[in-house]
N, C-alpha and C. Protein backbone atom coordinates (compact mmCIF):
# COMPACT_ATOMS: atom_id res chain seq x y z
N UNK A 1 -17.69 -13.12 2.67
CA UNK A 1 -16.52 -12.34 2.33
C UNK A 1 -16.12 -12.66 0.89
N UNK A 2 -16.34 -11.77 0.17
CA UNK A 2 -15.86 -12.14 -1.28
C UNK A 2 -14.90 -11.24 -1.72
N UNK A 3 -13.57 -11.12 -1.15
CA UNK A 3 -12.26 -10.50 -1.38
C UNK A 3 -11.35 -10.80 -2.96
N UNK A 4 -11.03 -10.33 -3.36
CA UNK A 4 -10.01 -10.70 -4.24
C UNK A 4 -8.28 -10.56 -3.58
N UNK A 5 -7.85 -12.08 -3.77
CA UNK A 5 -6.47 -12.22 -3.41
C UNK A 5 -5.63 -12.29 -4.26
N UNK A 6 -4.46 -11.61 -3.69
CA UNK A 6 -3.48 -11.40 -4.94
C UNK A 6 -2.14 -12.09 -4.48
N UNK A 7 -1.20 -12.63 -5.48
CA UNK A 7 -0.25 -13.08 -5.12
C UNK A 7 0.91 -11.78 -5.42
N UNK A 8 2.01 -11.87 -4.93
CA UNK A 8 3.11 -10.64 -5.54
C UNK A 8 2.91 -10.71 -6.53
N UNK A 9 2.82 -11.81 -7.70
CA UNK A 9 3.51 -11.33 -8.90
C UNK A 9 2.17 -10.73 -9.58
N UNK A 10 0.89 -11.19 -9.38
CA UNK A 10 -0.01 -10.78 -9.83
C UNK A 10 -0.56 -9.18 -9.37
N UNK A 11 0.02 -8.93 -8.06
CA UNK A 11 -0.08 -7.41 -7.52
C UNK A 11 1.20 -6.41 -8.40
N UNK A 12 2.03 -7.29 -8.92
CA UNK A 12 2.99 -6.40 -9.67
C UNK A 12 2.58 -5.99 -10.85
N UNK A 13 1.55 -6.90 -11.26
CA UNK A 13 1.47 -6.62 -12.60
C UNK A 13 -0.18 -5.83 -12.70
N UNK A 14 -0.50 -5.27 -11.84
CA UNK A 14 -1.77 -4.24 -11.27
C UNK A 14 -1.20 -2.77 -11.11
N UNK A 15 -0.13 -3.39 -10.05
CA UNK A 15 -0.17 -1.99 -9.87
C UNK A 15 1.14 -1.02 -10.27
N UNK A 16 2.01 -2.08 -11.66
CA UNK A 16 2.93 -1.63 -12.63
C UNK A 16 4.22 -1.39 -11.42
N UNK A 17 4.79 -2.09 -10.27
CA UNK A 17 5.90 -2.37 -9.54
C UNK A 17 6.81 -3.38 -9.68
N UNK A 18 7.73 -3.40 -9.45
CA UNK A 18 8.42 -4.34 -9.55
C UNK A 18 8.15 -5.71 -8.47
N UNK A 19 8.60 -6.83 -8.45
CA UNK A 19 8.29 -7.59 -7.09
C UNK A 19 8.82 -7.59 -6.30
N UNK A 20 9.92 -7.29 -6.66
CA UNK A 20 11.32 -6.82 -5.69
C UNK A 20 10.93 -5.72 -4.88
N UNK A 21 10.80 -4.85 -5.46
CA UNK A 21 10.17 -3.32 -4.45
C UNK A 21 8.81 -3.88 -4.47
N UNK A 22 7.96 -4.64 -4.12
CA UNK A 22 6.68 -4.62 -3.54
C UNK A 22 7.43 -5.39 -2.29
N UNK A 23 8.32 -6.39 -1.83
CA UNK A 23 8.49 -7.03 -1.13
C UNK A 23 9.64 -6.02 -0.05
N UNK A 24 10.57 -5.20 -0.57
CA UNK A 24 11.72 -4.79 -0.12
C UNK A 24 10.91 -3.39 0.09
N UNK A 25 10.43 -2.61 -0.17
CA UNK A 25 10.47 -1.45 -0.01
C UNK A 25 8.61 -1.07 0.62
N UNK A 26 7.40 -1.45 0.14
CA UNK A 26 6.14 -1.48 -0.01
C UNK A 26 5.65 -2.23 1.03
N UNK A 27 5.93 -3.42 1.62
CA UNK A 27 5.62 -4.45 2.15
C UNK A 27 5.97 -3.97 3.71
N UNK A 28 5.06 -3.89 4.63
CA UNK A 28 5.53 -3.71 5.65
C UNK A 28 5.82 -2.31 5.87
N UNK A 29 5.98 -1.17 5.02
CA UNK A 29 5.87 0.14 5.46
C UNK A 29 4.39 1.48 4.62
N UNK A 30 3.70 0.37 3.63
CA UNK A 30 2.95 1.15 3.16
C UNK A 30 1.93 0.00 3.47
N UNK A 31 2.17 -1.18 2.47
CA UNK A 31 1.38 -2.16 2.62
C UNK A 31 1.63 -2.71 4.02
N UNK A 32 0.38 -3.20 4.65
CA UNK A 32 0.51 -3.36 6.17
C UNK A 32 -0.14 -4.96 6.60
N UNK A 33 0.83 -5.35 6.96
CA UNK A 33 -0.35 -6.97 7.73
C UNK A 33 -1.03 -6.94 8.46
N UNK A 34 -2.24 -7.51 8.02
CA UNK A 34 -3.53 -7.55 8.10
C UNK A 34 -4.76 -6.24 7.65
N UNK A 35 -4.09 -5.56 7.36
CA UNK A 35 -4.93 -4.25 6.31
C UNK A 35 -4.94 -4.68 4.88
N UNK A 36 -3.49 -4.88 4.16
CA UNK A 36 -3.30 -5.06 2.66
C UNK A 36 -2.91 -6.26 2.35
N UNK A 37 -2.82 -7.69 3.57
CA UNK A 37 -1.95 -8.22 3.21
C UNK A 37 -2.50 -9.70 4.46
N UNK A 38 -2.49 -10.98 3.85
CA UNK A 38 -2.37 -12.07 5.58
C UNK A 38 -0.95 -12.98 4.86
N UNK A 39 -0.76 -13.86 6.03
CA UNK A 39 -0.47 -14.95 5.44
C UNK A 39 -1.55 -16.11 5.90
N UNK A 40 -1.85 -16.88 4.80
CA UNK A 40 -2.52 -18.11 5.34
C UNK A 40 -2.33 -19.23 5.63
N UNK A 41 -3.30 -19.67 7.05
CA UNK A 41 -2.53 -20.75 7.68
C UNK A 41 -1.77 -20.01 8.82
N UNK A 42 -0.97 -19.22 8.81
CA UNK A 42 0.70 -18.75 9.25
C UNK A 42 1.05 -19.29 8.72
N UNK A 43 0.98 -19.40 6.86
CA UNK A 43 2.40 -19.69 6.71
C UNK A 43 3.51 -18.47 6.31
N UNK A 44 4.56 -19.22 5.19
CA UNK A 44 4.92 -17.80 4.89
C UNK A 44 4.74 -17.47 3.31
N UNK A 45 3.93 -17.83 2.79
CA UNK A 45 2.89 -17.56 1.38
C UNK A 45 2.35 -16.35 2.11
N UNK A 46 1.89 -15.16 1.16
CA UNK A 46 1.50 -13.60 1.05
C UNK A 46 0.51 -13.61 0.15
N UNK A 47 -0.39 -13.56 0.43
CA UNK A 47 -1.76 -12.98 -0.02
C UNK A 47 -1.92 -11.57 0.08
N UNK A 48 -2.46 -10.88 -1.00
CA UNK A 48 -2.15 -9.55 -1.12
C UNK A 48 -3.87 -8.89 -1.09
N UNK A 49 -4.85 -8.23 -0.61
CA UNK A 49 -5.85 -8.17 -0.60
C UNK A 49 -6.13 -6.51 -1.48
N UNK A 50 -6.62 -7.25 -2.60
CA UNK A 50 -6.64 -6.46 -3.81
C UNK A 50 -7.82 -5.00 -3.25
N UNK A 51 -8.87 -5.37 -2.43
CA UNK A 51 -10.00 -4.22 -2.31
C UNK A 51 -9.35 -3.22 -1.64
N UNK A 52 -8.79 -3.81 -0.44
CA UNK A 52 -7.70 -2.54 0.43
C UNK A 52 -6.63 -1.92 -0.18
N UNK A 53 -5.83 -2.14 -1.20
CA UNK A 53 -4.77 -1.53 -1.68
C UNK A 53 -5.19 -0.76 -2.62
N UNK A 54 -6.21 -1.00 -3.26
CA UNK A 54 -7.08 -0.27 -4.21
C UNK A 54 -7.44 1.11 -3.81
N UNK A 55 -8.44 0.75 -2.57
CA UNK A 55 -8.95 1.30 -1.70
C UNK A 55 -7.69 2.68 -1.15
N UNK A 56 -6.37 2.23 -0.37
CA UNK A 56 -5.73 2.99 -0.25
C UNK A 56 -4.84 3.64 -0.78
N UNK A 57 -4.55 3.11 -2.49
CA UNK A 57 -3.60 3.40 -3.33
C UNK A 57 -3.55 5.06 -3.49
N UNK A 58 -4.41 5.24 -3.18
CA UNK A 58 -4.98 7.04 -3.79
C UNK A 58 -4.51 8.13 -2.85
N UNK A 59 -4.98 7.41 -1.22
CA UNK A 59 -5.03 8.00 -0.28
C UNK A 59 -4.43 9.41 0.11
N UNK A 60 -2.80 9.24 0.24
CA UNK A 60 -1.65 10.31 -0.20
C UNK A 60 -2.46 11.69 -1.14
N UNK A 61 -2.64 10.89 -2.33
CA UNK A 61 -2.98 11.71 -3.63
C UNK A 61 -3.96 12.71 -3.68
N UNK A 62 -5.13 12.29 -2.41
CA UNK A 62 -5.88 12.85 -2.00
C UNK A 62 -5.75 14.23 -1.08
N UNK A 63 -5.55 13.64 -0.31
CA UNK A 63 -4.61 14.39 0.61
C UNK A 63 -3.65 15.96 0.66
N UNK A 64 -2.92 15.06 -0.51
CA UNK A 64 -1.80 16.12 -1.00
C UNK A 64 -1.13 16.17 -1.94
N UNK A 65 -1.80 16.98 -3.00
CA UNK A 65 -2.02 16.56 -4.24
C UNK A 65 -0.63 16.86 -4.96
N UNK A 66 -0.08 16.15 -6.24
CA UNK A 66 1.27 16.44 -6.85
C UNK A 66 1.77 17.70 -6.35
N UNK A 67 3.08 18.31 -6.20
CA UNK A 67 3.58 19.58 -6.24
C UNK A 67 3.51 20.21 -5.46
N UNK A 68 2.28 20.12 -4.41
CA UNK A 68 1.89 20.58 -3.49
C UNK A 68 3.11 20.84 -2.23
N UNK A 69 3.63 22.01 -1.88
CA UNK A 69 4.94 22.20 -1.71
C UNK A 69 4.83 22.56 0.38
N UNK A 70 4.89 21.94 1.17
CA UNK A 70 4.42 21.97 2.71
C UNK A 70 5.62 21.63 3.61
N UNK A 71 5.83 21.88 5.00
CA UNK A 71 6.62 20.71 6.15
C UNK A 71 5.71 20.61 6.92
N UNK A 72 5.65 19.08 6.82
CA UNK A 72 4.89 18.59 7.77
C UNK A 72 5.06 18.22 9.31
N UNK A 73 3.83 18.79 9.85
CA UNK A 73 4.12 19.20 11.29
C UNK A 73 3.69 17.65 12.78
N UNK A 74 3.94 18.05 13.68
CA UNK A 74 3.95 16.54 13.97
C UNK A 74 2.51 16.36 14.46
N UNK A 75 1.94 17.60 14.69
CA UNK A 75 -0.15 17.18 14.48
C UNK A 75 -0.60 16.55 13.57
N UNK A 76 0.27 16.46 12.45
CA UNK A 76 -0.37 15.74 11.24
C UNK A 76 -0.83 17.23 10.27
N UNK A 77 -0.56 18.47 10.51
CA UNK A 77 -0.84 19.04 9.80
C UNK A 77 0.33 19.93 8.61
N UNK A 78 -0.15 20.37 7.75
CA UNK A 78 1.17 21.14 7.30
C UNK A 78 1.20 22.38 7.17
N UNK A 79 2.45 23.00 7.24
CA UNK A 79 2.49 24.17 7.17
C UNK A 79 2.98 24.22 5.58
N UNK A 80 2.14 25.13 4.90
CA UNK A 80 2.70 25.71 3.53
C UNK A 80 3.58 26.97 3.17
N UNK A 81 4.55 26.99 2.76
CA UNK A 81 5.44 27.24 2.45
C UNK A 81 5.29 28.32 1.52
């Protein structure tokens, strides 16, 4: 396993966030434990796993691209507008 781990402050300064909103707002509703994120040991130190956030940073963007104007339906699909 040759992962790159990130600490907050070093994930802040990647992916141009604050640390405050990576922890308060990012953490736990985008970024997910054990997808983007462990603690090790159990402790409560946050390791941030740089390939997966990378990996999913785009995802959205892909998806559904800027401007792109829809309501989204609860199949997961959208209706455009």
């Amino acid at each position: 396993m040759s992962s790159e781990f990130l600490t907050t402050d070093e994930l802040s300064a990647r992916i141009k966030y604050d640390v405050r909103t990576i922890r308060e707002r990012l953490k736990d509703s985008v970024l997910l434990e054990g997808v983007h994120y462990f603690r090790p040991f159990g402790g409560r130190k946050i390791l941030y796993i740089w390939e997966s956030i990378q990996r999913d940073m785009m995802v959205e963007s892909r998806i559904r691209p800027v401007g792109m104007v829809g309501i989204p339906m609860a199949n997961g699909g959208v209706l455009h507008a």
